[in-house]
N, C-alpha and C. Protein backbone atom coordinates (compact mmCIF):
# COMPACT_ATOMS: atom_id res chain seq x y z
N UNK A 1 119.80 -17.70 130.57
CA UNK A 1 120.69 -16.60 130.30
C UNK A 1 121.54 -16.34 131.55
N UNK A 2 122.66 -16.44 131.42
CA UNK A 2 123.89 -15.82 133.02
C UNK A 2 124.13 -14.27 132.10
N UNK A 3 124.18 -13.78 133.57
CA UNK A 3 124.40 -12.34 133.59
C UNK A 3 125.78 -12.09 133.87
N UNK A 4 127.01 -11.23 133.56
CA UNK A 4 128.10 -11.15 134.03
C UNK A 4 127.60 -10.51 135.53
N UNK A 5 128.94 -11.62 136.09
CA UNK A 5 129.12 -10.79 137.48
C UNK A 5 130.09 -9.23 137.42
N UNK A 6 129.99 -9.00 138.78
CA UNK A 6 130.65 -7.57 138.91
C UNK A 6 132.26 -7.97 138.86
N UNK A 7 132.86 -8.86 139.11
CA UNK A 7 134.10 -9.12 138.45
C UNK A 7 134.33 -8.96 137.42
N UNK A 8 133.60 -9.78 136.49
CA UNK A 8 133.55 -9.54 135.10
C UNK A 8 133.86 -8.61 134.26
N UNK A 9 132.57 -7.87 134.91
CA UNK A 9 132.89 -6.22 134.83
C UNK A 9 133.89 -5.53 134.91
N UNK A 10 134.53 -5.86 135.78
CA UNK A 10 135.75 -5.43 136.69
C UNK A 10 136.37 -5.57 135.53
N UNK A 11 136.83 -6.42 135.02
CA UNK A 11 137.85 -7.43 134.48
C UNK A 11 137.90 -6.95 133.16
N UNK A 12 137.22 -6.53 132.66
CA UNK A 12 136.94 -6.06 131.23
C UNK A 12 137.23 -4.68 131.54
N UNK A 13 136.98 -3.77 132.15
CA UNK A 13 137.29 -2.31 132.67
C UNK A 13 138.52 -2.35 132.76
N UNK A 14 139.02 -3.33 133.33
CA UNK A 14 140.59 -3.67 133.57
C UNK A 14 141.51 -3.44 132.01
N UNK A 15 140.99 -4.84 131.23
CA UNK A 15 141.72 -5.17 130.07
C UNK A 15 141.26 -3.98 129.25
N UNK A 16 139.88 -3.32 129.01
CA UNK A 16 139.77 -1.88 127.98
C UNK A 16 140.42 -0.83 128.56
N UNK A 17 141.19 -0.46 129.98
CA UNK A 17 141.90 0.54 130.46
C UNK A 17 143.62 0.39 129.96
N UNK A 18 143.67 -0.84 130.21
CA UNK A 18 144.96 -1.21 129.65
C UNK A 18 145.26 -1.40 127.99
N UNK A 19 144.38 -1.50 127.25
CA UNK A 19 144.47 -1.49 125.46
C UNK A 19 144.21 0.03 125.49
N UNK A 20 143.71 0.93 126.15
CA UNK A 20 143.56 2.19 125.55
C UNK A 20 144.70 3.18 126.27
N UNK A 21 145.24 2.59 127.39
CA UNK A 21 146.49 3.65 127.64
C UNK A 21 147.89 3.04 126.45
N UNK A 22 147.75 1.81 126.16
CA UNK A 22 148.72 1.28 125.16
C UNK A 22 148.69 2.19 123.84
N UNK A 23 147.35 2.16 123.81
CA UNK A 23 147.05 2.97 122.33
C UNK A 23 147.40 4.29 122.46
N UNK A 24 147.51 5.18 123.42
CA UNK A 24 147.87 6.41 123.84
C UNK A 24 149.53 6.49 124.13
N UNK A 25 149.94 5.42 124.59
CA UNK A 25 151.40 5.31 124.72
C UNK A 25 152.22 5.08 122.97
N UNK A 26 151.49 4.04 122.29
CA UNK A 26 151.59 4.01 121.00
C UNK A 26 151.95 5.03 119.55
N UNK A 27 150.71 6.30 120.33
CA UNK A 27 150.46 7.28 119.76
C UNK A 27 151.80 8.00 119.90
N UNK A 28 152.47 8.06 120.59
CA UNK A 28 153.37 9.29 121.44
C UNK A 28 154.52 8.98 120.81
N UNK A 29 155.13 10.47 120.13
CA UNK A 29 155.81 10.63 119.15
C UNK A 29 157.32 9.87 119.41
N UNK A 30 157.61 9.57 120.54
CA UNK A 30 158.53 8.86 120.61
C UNK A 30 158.60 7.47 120.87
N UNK A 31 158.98 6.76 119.97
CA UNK A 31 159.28 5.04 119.80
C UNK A 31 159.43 4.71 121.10
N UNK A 32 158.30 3.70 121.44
CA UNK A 32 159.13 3.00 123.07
C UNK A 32 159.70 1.95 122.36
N UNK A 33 159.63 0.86 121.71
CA UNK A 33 160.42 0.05 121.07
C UNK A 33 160.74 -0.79 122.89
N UNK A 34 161.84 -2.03 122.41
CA UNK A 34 162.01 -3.18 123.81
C UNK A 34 163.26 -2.42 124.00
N UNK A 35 163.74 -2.22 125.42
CA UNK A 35 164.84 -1.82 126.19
C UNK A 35 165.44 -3.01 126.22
N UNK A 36 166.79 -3.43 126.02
CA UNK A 36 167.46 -4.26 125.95
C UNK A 36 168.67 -3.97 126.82
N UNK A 37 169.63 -4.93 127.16
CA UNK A 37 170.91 -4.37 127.86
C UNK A 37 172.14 -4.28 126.48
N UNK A 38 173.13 -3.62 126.20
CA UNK A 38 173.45 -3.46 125.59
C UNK A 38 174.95 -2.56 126.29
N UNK A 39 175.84 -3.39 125.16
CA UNK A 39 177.56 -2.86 125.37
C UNK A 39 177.93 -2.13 124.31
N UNK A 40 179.11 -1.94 124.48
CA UNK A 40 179.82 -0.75 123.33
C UNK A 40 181.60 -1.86 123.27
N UNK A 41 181.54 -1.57 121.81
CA UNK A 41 182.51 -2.55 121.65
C UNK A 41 183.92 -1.66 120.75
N UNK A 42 184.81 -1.53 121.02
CA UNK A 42 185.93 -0.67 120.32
C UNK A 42 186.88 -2.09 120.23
N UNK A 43 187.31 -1.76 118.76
CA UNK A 43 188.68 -2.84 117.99
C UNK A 43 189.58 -1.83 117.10
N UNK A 44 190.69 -2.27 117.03
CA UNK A 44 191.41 -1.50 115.85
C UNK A 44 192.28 -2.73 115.45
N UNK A 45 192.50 -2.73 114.44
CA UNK A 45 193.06 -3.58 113.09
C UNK A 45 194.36 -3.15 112.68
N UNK A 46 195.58 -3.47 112.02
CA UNK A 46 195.92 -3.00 111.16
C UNK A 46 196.07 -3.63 110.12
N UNK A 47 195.93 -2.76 108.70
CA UNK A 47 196.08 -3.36 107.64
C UNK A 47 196.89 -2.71 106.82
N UNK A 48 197.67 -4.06 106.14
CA UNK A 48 198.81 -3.63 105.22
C UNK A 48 198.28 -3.03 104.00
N UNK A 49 197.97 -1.46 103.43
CA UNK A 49 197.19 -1.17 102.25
C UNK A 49 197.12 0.30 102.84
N UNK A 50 197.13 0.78 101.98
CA UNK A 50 196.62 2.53 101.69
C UNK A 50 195.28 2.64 101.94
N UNK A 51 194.84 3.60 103.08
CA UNK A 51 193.58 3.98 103.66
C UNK A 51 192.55 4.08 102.37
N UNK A 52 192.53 4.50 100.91
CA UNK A 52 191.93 4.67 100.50
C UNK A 52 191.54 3.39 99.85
N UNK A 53 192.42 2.37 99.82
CA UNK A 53 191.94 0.93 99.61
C UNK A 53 190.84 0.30 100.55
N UNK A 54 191.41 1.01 101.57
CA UNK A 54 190.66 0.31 102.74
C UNK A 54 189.21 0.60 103.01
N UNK A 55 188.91 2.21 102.62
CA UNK A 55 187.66 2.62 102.61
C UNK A 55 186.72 2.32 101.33
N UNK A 56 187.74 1.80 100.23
CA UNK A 56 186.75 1.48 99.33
C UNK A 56 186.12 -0.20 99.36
N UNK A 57 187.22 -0.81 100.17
CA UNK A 57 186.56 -2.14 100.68
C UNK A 57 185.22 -2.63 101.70
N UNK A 58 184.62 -0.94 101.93
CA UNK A 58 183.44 -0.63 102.81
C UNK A 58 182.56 0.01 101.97
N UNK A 59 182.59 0.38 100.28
CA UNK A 59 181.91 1.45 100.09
C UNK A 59 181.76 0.83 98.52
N UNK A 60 182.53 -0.46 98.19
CA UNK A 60 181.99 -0.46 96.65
C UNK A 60 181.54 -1.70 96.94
N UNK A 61 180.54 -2.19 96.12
CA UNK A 61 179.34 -3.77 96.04
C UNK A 61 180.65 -4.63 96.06
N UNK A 62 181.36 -4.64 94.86
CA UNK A 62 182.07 -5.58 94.29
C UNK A 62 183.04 -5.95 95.68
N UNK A 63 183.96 -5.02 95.91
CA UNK A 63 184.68 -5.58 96.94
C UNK A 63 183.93 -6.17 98.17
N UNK A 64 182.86 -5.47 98.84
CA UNK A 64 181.93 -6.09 99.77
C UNK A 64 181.51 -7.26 99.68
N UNK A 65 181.56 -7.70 98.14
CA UNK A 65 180.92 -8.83 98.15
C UNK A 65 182.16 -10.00 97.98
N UNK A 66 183.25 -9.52 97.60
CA UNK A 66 184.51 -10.19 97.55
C UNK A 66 185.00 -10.64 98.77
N UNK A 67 185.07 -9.94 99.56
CA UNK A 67 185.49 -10.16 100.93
C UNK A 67 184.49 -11.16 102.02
N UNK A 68 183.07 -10.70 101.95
CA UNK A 68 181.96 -11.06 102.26
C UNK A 68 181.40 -12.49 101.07
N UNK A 69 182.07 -12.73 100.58
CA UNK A 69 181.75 -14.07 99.61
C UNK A 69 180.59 -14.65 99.51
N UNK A 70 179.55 -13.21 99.49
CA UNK A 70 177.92 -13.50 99.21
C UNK A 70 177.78 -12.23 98.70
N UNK A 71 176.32 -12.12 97.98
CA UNK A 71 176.04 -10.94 97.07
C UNK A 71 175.62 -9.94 98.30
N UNK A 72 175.70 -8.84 97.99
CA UNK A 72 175.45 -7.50 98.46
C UNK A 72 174.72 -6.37 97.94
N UNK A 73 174.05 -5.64 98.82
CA UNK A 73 173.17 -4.41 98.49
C UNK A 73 174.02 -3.51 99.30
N UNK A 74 174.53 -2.30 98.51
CA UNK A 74 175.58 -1.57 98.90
C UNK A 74 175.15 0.27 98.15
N UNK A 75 174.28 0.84 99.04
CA UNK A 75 174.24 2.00 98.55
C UNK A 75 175.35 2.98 99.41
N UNK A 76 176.31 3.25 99.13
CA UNK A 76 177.03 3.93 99.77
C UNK A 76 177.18 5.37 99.68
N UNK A 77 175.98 5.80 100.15
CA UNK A 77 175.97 7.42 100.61
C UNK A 77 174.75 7.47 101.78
N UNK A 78 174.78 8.85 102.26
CA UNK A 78 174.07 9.07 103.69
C UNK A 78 172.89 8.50 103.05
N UNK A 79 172.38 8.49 103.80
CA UNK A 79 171.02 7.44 104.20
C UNK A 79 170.28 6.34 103.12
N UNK A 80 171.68 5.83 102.79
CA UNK A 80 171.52 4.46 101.71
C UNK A 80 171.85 3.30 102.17
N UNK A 81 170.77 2.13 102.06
CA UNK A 81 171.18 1.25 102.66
C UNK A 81 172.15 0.26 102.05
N UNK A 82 172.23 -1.19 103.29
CA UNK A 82 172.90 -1.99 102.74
C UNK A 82 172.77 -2.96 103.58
N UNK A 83 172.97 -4.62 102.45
CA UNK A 83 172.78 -5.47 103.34
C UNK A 83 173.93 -6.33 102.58
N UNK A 84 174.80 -7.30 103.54
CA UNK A 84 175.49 -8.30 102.86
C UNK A 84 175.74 -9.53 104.17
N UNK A 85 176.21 -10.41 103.68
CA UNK A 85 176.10 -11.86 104.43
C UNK A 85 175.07 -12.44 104.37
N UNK A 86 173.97 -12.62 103.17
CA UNK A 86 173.24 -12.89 102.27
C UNK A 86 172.08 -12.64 103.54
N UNK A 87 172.19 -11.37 103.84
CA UNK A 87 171.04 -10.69 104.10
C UNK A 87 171.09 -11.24 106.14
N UNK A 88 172.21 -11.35 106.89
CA UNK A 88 172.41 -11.24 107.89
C UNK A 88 172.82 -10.15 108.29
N UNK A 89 173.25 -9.69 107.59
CA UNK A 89 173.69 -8.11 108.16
C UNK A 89 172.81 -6.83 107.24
N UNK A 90 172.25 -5.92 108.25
CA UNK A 90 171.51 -4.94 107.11
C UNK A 90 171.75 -3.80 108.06
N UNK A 91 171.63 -2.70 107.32
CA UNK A 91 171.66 -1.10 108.04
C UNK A 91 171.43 -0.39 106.90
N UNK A 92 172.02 0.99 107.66
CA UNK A 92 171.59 2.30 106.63
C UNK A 92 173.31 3.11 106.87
N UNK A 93 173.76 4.05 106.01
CA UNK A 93 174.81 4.53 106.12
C UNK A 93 173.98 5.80 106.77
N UNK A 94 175.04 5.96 107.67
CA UNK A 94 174.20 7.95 108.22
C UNK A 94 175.56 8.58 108.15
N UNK A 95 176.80 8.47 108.04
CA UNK A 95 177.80 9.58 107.80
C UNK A 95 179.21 8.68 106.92
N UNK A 96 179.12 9.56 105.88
CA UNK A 96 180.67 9.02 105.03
C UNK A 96 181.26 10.22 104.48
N UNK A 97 182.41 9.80 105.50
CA UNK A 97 183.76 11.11 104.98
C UNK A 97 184.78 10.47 104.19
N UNK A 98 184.77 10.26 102.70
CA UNK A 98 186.06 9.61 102.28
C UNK A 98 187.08 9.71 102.82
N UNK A 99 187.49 8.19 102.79
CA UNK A 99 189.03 8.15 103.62
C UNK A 99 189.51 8.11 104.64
N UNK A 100 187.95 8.66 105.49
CA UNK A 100 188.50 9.15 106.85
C UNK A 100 187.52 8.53 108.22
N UNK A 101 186.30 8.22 107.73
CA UNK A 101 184.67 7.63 108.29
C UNK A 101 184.24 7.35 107.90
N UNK A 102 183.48 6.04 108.44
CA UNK A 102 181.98 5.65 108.14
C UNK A 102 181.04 5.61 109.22
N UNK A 103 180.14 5.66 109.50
CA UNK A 103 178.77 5.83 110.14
C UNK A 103 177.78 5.08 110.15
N UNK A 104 177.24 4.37 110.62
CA UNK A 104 176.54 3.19 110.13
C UNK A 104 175.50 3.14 111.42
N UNK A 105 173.97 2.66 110.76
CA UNK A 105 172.93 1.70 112.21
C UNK A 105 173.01 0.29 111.25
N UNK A 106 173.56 -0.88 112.35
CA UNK A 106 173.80 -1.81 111.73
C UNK A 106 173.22 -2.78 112.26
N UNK A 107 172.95 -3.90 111.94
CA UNK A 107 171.55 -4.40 113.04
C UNK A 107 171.76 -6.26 111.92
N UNK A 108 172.19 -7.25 113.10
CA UNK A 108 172.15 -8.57 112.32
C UNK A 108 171.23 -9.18 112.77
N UNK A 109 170.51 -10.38 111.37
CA UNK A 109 169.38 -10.52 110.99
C UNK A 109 168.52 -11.12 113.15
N UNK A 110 169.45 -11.90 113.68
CA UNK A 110 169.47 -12.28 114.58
C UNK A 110 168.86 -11.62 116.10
N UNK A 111 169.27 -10.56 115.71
CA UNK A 111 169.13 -9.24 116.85
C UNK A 111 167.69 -9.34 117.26
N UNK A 112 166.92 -7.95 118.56
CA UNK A 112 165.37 -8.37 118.38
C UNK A 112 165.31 -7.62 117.57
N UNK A 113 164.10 -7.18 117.04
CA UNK A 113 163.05 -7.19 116.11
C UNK A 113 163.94 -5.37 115.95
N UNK A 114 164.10 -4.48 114.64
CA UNK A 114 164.15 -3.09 114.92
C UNK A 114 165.18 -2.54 115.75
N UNK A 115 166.25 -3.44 116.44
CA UNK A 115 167.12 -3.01 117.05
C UNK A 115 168.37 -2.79 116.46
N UNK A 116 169.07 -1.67 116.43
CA UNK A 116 170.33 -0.93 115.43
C UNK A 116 171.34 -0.85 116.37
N UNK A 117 172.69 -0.99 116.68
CA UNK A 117 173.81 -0.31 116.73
C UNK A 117 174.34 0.59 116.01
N UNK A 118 174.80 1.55 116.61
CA UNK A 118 175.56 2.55 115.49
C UNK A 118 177.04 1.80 115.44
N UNK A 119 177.43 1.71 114.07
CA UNK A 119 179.15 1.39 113.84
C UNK A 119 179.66 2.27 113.18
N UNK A 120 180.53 2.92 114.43
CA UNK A 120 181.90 3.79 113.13
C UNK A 120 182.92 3.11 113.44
N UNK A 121 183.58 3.46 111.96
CA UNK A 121 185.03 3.15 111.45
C UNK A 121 185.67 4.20 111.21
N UNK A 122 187.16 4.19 111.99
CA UNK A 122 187.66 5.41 111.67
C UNK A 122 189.10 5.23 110.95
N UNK A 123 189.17 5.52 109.90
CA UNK A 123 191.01 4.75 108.76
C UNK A 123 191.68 6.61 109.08
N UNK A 124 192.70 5.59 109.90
CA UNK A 124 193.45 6.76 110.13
C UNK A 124 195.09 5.93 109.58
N UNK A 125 195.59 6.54 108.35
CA UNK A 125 196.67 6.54 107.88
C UNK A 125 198.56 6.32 109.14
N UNK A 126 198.72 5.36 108.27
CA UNK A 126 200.18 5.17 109.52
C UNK A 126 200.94 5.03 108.43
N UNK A 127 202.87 4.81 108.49
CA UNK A 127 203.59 4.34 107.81
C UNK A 127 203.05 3.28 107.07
N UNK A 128 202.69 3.57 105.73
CA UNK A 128 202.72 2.46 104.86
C UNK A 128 201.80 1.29 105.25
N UNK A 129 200.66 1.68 106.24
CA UNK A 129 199.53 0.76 106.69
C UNK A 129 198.42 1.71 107.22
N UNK A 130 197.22 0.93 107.06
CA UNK A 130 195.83 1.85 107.96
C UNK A 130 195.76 1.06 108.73
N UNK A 131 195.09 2.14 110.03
CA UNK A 131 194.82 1.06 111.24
C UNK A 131 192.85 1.76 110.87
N UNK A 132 192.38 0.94 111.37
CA UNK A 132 191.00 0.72 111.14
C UNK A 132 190.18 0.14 112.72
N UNK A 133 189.96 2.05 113.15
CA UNK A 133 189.17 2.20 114.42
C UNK A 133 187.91 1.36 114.34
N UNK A 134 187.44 0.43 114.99
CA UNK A 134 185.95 0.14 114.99
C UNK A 134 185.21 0.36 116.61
N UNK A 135 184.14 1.32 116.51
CA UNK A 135 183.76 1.95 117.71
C UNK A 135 182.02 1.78 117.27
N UNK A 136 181.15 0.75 117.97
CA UNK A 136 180.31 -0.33 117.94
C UNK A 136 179.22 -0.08 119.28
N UNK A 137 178.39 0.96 119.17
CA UNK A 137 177.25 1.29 121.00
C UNK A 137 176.09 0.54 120.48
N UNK A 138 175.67 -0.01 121.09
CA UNK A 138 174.42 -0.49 121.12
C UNK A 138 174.36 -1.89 120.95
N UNK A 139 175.12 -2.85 120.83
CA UNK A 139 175.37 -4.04 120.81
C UNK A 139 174.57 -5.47 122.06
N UNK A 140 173.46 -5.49 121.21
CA UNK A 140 172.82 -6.74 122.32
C UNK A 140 173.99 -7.09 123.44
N UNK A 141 173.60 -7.31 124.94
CA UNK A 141 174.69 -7.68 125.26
C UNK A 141 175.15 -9.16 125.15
N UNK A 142 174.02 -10.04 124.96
CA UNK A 142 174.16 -11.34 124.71
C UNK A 142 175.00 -11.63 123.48
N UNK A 143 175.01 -10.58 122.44
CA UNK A 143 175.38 -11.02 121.04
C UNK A 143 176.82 -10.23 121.19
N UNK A 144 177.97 -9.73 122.32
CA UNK A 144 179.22 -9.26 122.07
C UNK A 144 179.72 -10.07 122.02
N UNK A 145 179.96 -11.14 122.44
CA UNK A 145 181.35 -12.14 121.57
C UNK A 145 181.02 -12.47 120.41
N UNK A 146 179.46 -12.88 119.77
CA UNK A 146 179.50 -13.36 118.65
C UNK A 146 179.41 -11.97 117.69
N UNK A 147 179.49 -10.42 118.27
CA UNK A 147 179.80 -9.53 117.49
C UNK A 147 181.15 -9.20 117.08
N UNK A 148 182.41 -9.76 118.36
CA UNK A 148 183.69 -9.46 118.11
C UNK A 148 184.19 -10.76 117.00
N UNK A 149 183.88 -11.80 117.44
CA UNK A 149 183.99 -12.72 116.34
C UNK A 149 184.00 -12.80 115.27
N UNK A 150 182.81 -12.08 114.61
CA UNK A 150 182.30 -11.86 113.21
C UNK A 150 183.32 -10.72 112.82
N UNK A 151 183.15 -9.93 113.84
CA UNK A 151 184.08 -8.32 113.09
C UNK A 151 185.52 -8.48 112.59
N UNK A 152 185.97 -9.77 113.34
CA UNK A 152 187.33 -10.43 113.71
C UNK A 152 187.73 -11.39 112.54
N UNK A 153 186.78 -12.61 112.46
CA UNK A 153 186.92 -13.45 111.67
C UNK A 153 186.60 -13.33 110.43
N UNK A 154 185.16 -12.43 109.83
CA UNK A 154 184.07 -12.74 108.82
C UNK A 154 184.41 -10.62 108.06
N UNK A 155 185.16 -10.18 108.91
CA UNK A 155 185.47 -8.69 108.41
C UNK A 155 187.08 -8.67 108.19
N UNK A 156 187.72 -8.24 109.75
CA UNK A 156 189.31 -8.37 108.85
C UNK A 156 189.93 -9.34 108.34
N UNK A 157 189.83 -10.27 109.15
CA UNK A 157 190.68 -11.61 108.19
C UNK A 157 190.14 -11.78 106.91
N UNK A 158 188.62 -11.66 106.82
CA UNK A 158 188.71 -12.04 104.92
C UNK A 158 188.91 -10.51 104.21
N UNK A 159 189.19 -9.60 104.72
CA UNK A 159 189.69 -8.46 104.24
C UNK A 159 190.79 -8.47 104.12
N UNK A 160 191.70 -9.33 105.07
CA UNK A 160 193.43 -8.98 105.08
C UNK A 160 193.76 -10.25 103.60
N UNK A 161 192.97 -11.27 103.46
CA UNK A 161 192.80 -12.29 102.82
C UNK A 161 192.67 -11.35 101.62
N UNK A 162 191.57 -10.83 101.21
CA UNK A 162 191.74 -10.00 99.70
C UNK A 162 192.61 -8.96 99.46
N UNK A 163 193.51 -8.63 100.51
CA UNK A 163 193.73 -7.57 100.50
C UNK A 163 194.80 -8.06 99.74
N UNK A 164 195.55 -9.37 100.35
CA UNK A 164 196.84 -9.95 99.86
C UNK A 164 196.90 -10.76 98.71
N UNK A 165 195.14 -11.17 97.88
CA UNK A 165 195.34 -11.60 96.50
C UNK A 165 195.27 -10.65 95.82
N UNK A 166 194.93 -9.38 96.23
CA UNK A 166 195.01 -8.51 95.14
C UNK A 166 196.84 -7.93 95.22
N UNK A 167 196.89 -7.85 96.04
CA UNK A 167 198.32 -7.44 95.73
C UNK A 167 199.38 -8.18 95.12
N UNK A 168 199.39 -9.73 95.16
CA UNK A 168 199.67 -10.80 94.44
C UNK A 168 199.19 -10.50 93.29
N UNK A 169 197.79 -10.42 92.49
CA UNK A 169 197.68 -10.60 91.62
C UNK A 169 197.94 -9.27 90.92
N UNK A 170 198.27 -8.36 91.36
CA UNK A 170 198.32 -6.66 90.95
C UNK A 170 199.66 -6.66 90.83
């Protein structure tokens, strides 16, 4: 029979001190969650179309999924979710002012584990076009070009893209 040495001991005092302040840190009403570095990203757009076109191209399935050329989960009111880019992009809506805001924790499939950006959009009406504020905190910092990219390539352009078959075909 070997007996533990007093290291041993040690060592185990060690690792049960450290699982039980975890479990006490765990407990504590506020999420530690992973600290990440993280940017804030502002774009504005303009698009040829009436603001209220524009906000419904954020707020109904069908167009989301038109633009986004994959199916979509689109609950569009406060704290309804949504996911589209066949489930690369998911969040929750937290503020919608027709016409005027959206509010969003938006978080792609890619990101770590539980980590959200907030995205607002703000359609503020011009001559005969909306310009379309996008104001983006919390953004992995590793993932800002491939966030301006997407917002750029995979949001307005295939938005300015439907925007102009529907008006063709309308």
């Amino acid at each position: 029979m070997i007996l533990p040495t007093k290291a041993t001991a040690t060592q185990e005092l060690t690792v049960k001190r450290k699982l039980s302040e975890n479990t006490l840190q765990g407990s504590s009403p506020v999420p530690l969650g992973v600290r990440i570095p993280t940017v804030a990203l502002h774009m504005t757009e303009m698009f040829d179309t009436a603001v209220e076109q524009l906000y419904s191209i954020f707020t109904v399935k069908d167009l989301v999924q038109k633009f986004s050329k994959s199916p979509a989960i689109l609950e569009a009111e406060k704290g309804g979710k949504f996911q589209m880019f066949d489930g690369n992009v998911m969040g929750e809506y937290m503020e919608l002012l027709t016409n005027r805001k959206i509010v969003m924790k938006w978080r792609c499939r890619n990101w770590p584990e539980e980590h959200y950006a907030t995205v607002a959009l703000n359609f503020v009406p011009t001559s005969g076009q909306t310009e379309l504020q996008l104001d983006c905190k919390g953004v992995p910092v590793c993932k800002e070009e491939n966030m301006k990219f997407c917002w750029k390539q995979q949001h307005f352009e295939e938005i300015k893209d439907l925007l102009q078959l529907t008006t063709l075909s309308g």
